[in-house]
PDB file of N, CA and C in Angstrom:
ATOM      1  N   UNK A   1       0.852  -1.173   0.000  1.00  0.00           N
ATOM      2  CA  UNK A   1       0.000   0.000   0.000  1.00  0.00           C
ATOM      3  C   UNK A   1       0.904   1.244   0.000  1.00  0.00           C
ATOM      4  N   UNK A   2       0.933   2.023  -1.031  1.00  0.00           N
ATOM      5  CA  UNK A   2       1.529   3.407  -1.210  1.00  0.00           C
ATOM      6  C   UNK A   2       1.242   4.417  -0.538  1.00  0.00           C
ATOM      7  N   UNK A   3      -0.319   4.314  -0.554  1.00  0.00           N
ATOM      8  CA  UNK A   3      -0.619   5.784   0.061  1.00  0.00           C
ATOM      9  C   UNK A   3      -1.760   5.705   1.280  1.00  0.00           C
ATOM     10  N   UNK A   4      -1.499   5.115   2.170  1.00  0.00           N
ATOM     11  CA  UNK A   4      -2.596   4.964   3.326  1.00  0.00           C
ATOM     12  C   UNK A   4      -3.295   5.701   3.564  1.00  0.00           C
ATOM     13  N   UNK A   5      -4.736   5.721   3.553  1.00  0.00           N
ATOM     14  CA  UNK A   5      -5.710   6.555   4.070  1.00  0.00           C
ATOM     15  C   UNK A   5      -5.712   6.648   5.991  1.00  0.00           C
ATOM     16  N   UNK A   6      -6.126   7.568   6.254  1.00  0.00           N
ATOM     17  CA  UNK A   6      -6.702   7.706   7.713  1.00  0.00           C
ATOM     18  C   UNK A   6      -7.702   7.933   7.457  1.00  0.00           C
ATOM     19  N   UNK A   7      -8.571   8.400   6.894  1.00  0.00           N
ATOM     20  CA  UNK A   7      -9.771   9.267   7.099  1.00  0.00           C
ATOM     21  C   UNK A   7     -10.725   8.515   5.653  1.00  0.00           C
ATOM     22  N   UNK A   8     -12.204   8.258   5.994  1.00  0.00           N
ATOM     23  CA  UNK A   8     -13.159   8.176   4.633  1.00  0.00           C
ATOM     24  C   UNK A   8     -13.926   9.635   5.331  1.00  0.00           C
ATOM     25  N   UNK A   9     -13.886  10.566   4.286  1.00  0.00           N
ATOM     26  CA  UNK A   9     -14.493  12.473   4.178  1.00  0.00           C
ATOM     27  C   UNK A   9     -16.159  11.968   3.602  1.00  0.00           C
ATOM     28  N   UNK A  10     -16.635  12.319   4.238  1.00  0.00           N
ATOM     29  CA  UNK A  10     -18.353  12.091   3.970  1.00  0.00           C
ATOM     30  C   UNK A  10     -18.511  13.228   3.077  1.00  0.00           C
ATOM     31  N   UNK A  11     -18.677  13.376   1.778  1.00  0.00           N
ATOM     32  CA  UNK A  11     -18.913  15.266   1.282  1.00  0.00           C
ATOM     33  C   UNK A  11     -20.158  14.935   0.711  1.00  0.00           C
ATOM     34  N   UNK A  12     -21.079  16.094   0.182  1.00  0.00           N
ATOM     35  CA  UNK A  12     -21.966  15.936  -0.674  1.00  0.00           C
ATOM     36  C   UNK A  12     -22.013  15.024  -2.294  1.00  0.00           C
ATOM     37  N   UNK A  13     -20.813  15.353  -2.454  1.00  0.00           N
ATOM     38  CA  UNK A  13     -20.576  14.186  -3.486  1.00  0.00           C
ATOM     39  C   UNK A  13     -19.406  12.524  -3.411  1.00  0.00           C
ATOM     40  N   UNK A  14     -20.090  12.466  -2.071  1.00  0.00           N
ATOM     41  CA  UNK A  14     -19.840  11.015  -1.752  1.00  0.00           C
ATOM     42  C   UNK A  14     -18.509  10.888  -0.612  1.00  0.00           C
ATOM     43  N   UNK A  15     -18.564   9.340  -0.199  1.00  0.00           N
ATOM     44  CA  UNK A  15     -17.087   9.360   0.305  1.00  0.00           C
ATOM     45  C   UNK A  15     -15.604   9.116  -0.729  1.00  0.00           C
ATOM     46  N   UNK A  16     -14.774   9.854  -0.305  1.00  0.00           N
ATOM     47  CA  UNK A  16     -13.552   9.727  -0.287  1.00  0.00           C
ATOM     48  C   UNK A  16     -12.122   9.043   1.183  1.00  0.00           C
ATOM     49  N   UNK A  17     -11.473   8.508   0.267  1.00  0.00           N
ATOM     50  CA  UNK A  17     -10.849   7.891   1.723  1.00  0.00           C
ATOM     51  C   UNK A  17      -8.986   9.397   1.728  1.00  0.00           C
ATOM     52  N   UNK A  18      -8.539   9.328   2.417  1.00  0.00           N
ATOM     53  CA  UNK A  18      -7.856  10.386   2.302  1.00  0.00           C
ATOM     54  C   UNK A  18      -7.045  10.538   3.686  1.00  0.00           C
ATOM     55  N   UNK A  19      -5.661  10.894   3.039  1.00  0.00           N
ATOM     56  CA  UNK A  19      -4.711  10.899   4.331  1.00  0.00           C
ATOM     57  C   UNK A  19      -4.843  12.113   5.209  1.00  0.00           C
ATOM     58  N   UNK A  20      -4.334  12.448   5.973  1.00  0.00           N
ATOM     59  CA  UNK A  20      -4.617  13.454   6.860  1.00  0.00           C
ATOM     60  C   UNK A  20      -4.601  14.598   6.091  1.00  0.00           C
ATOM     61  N   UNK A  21      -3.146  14.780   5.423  1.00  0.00           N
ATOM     62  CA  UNK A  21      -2.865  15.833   4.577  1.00  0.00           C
ATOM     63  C   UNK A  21      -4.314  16.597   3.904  1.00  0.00           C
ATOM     64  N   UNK A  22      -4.544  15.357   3.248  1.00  0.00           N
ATOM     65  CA  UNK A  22      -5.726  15.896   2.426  1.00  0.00           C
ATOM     66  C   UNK A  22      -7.109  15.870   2.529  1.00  0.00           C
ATOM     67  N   UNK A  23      -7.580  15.445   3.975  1.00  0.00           N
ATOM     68  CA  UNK A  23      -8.666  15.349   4.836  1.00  0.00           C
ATOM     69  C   UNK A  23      -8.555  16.907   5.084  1.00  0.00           C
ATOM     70  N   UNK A  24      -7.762  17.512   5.639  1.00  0.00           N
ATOM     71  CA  UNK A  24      -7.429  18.803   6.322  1.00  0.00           C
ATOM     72  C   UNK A  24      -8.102  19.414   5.100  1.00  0.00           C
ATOM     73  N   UNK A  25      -7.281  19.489   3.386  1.00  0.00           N
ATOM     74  CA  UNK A  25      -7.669  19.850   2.766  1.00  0.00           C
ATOM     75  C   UNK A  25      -9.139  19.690   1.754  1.00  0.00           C
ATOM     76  N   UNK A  26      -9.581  18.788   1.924  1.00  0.00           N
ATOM     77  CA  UNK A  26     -10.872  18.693   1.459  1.00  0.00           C
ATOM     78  C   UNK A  26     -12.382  19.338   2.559  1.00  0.00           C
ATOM     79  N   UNK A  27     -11.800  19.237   3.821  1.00  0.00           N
ATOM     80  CA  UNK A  27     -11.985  19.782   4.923  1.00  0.00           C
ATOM     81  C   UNK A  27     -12.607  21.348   4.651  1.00  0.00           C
ATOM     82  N   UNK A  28     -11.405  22.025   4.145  1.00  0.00           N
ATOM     83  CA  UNK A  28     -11.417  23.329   4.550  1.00  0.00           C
ATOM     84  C   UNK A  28     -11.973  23.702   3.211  1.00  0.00           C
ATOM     85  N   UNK A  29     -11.606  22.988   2.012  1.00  0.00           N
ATOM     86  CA  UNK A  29     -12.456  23.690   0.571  1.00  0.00           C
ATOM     87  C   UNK A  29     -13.867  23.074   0.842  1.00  0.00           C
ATOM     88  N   UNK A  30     -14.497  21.987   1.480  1.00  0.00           N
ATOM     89  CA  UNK A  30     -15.913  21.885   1.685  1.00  0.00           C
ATOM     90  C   UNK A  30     -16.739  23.184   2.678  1.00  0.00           C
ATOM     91  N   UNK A  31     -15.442  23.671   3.761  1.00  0.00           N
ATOM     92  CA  UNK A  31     -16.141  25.091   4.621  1.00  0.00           C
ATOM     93  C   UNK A  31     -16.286  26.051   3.571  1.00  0.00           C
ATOM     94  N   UNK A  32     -15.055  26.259   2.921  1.00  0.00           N
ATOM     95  CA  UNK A  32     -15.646  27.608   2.096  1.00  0.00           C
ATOM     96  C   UNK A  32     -16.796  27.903   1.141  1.00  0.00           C
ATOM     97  N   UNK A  33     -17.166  26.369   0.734  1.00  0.00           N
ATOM     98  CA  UNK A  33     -18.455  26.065  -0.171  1.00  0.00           C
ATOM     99  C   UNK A  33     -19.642  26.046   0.677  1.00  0.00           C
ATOM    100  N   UNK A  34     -19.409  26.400   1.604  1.00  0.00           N
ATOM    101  CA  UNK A  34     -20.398  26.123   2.714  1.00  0.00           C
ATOM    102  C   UNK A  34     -21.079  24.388   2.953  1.00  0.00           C
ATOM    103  N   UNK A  35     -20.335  23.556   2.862  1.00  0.00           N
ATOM    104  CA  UNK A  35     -20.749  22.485   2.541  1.00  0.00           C
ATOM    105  C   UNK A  35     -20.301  21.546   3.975  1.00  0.00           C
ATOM    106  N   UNK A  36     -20.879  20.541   4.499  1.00  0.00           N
ATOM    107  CA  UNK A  36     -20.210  20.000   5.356  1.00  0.00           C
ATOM    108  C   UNK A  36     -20.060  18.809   4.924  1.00  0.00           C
ATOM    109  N   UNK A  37     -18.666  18.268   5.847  1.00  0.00           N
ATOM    110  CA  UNK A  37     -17.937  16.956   5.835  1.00  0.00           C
ATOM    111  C   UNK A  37     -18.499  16.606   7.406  1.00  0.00           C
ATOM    112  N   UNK A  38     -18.032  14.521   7.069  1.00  0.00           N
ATOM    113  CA  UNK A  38     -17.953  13.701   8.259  1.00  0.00           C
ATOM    114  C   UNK A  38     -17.038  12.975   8.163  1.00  0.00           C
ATOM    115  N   UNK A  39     -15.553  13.021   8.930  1.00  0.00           N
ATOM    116  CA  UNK A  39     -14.691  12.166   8.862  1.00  0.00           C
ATOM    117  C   UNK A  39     -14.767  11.122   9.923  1.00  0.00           C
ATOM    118  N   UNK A  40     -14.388   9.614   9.645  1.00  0.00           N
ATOM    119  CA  UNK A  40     -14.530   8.794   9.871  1.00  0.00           C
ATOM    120  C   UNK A  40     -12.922   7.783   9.790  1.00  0.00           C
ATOM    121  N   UNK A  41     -12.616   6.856  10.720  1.00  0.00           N
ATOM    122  CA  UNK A  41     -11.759   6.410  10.339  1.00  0.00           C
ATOM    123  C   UNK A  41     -11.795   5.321   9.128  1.00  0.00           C
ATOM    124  N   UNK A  42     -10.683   5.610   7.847  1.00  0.00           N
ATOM    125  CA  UNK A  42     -10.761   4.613   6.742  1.00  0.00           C
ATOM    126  C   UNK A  42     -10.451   3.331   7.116  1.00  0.00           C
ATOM    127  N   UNK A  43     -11.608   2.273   6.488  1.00  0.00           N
ATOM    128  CA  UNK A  43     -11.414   0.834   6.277  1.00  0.00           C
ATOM    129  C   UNK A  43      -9.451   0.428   6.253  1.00  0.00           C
ATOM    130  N   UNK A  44      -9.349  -0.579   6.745  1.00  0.00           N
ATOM    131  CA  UNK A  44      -7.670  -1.407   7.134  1.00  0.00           C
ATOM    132  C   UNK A  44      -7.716  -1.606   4.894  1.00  0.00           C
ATOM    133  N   UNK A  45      -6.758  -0.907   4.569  1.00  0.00           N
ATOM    134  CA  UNK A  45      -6.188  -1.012   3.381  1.00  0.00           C
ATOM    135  C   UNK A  45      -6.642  -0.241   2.253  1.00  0.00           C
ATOM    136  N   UNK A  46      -7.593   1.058   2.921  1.00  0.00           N
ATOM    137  CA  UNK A  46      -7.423   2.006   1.946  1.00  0.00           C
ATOM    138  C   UNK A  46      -6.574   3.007   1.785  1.00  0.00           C
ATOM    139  N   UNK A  47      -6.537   3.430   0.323  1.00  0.00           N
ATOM    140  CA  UNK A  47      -5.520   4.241  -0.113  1.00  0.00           C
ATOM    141  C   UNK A  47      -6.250   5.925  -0.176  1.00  0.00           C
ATOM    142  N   UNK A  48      -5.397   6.523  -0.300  1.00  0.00           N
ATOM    143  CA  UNK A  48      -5.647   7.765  -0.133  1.00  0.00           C
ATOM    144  C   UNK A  48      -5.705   8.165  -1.953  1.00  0.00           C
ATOM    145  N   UNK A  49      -7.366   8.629  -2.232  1.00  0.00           N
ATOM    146  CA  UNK A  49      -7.576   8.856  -3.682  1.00  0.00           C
ATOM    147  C   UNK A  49      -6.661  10.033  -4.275  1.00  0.00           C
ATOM    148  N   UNK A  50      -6.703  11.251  -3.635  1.00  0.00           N
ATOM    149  CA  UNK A  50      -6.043  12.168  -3.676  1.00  0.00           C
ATOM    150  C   UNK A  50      -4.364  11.924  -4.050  1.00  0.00           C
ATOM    151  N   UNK A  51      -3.718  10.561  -3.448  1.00  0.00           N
ATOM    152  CA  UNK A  51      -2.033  11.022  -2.980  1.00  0.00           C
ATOM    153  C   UNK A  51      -2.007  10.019  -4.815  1.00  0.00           C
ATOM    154  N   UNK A  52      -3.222   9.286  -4.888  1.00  0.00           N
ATOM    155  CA  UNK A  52      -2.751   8.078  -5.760  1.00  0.00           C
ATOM    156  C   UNK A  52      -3.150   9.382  -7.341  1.00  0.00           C
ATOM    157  N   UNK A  53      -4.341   9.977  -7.087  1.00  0.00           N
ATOM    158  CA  UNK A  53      -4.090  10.873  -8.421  1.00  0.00           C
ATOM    159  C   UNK A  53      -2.591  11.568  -8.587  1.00  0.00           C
ATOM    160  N   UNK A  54      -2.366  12.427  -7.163  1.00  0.00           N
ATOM    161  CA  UNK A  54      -0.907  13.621  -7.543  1.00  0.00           C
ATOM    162  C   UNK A  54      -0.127  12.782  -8.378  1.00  0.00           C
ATOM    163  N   UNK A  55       0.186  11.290  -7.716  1.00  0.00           N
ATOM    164  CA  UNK A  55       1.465  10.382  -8.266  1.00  0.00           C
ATOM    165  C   UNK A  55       1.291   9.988  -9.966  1.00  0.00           C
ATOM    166  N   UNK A  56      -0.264   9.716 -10.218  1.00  0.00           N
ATOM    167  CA  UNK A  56      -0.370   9.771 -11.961  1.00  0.00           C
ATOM    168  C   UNK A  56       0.081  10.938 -12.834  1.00  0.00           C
ATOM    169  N   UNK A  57       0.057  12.063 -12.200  1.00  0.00           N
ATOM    170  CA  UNK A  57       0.296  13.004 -12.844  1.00  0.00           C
ATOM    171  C   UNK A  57       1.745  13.758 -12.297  1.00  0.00           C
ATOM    172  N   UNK A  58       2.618  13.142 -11.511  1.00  0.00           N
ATOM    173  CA  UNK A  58       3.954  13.973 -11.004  1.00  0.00           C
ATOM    174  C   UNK A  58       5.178  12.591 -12.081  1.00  0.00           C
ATOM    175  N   UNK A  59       5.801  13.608 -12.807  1.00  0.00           N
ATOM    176  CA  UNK A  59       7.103  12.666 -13.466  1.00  0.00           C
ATOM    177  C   UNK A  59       7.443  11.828 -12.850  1.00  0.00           C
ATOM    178  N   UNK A  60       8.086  11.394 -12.938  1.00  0.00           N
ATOM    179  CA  UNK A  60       9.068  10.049 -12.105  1.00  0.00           C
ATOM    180  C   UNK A  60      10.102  10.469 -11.827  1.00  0.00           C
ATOM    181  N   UNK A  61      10.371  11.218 -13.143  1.00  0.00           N
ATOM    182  CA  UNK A  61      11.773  11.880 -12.936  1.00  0.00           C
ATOM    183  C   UNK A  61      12.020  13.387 -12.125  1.00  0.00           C
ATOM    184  N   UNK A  62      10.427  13.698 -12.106  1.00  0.00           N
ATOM    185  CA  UNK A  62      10.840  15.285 -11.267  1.00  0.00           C
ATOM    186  C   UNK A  62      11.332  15.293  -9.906  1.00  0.00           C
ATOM    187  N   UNK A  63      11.868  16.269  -9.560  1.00  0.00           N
ATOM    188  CA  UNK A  63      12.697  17.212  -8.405  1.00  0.00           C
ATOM    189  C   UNK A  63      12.018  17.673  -7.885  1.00  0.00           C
ATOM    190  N   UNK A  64      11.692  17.821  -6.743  1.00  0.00           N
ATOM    191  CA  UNK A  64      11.162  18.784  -6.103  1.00  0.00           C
ATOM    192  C   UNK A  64      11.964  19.897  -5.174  1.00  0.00           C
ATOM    193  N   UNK A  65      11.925  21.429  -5.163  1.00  0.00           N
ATOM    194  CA  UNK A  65      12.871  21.697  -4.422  1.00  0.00           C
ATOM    195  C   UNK A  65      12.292  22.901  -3.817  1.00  0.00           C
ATOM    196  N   UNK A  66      12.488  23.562  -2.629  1.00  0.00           N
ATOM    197  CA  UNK A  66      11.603  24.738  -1.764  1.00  0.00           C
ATOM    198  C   UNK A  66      13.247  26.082  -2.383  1.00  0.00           C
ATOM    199  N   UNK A  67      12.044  26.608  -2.003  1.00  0.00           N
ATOM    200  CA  UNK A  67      12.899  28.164  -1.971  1.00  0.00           C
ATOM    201  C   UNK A  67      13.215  28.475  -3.433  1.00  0.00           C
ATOM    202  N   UNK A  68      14.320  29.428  -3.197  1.00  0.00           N
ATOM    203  CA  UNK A  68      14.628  30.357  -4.970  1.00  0.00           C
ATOM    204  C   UNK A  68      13.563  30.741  -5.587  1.00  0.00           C
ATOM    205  N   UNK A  69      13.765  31.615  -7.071  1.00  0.00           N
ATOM    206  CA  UNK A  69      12.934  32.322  -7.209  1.00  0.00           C
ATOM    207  C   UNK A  69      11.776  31.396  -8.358  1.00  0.00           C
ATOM    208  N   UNK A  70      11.044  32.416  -8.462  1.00  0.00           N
ATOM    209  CA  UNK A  70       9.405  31.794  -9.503  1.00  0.00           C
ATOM    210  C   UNK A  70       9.557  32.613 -10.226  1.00  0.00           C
ATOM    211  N   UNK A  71       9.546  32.253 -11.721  1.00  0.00           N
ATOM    212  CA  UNK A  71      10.228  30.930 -12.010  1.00  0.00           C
ATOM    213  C   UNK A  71      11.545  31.065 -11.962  1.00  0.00           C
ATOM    214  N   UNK A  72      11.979  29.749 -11.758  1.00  0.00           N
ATOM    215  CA  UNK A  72      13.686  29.838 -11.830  1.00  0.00           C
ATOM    216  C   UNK A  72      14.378  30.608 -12.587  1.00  0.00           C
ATOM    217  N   UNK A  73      15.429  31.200 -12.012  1.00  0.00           N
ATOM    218  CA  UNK A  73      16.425  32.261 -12.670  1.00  0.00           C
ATOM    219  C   UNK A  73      17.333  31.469 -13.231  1.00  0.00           C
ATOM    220  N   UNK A  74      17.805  31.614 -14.508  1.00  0.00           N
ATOM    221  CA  UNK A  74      19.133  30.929 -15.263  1.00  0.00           C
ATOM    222  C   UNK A  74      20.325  31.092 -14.944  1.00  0.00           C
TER     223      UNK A  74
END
């Protein structure tokens, strides 16, 4: 298992299972919609939908790195 869930997020458009990270964040974009969540602890071997999309769409080969400028200076 890659991406362990903690949390299944009750939203108006269904459950999602989701690691803390992104419990927090589905969390706080359901307050601003005025919408409410119910978190719950996730079933023994779910994955977190959220961490398993970022990874389809992040290179294999990318870097990640904090600081310096936007966009990088040459």
């Amino acid at each position: 298992m890659d991406y362990p869930a903690t949390f299944t997020m009750h939203t108006p458009s269904g459950p999602t299972h989701c690691c803390v990270k992104h419990a927090r964040q589905l969390e706080s974009l359901m307050r601003m919609l005025g919408a409410h969540t119910n978190a719950v602890k996730a079933p023994e071997g779910a994955e977190c939908a959220n961490c398993k999309n970022e990874a389809k769409h992040m290179p294999s080969n990318a870097k990640v790195s904090g600081g310096g400028a936007f966009p990088p200076s040459a």
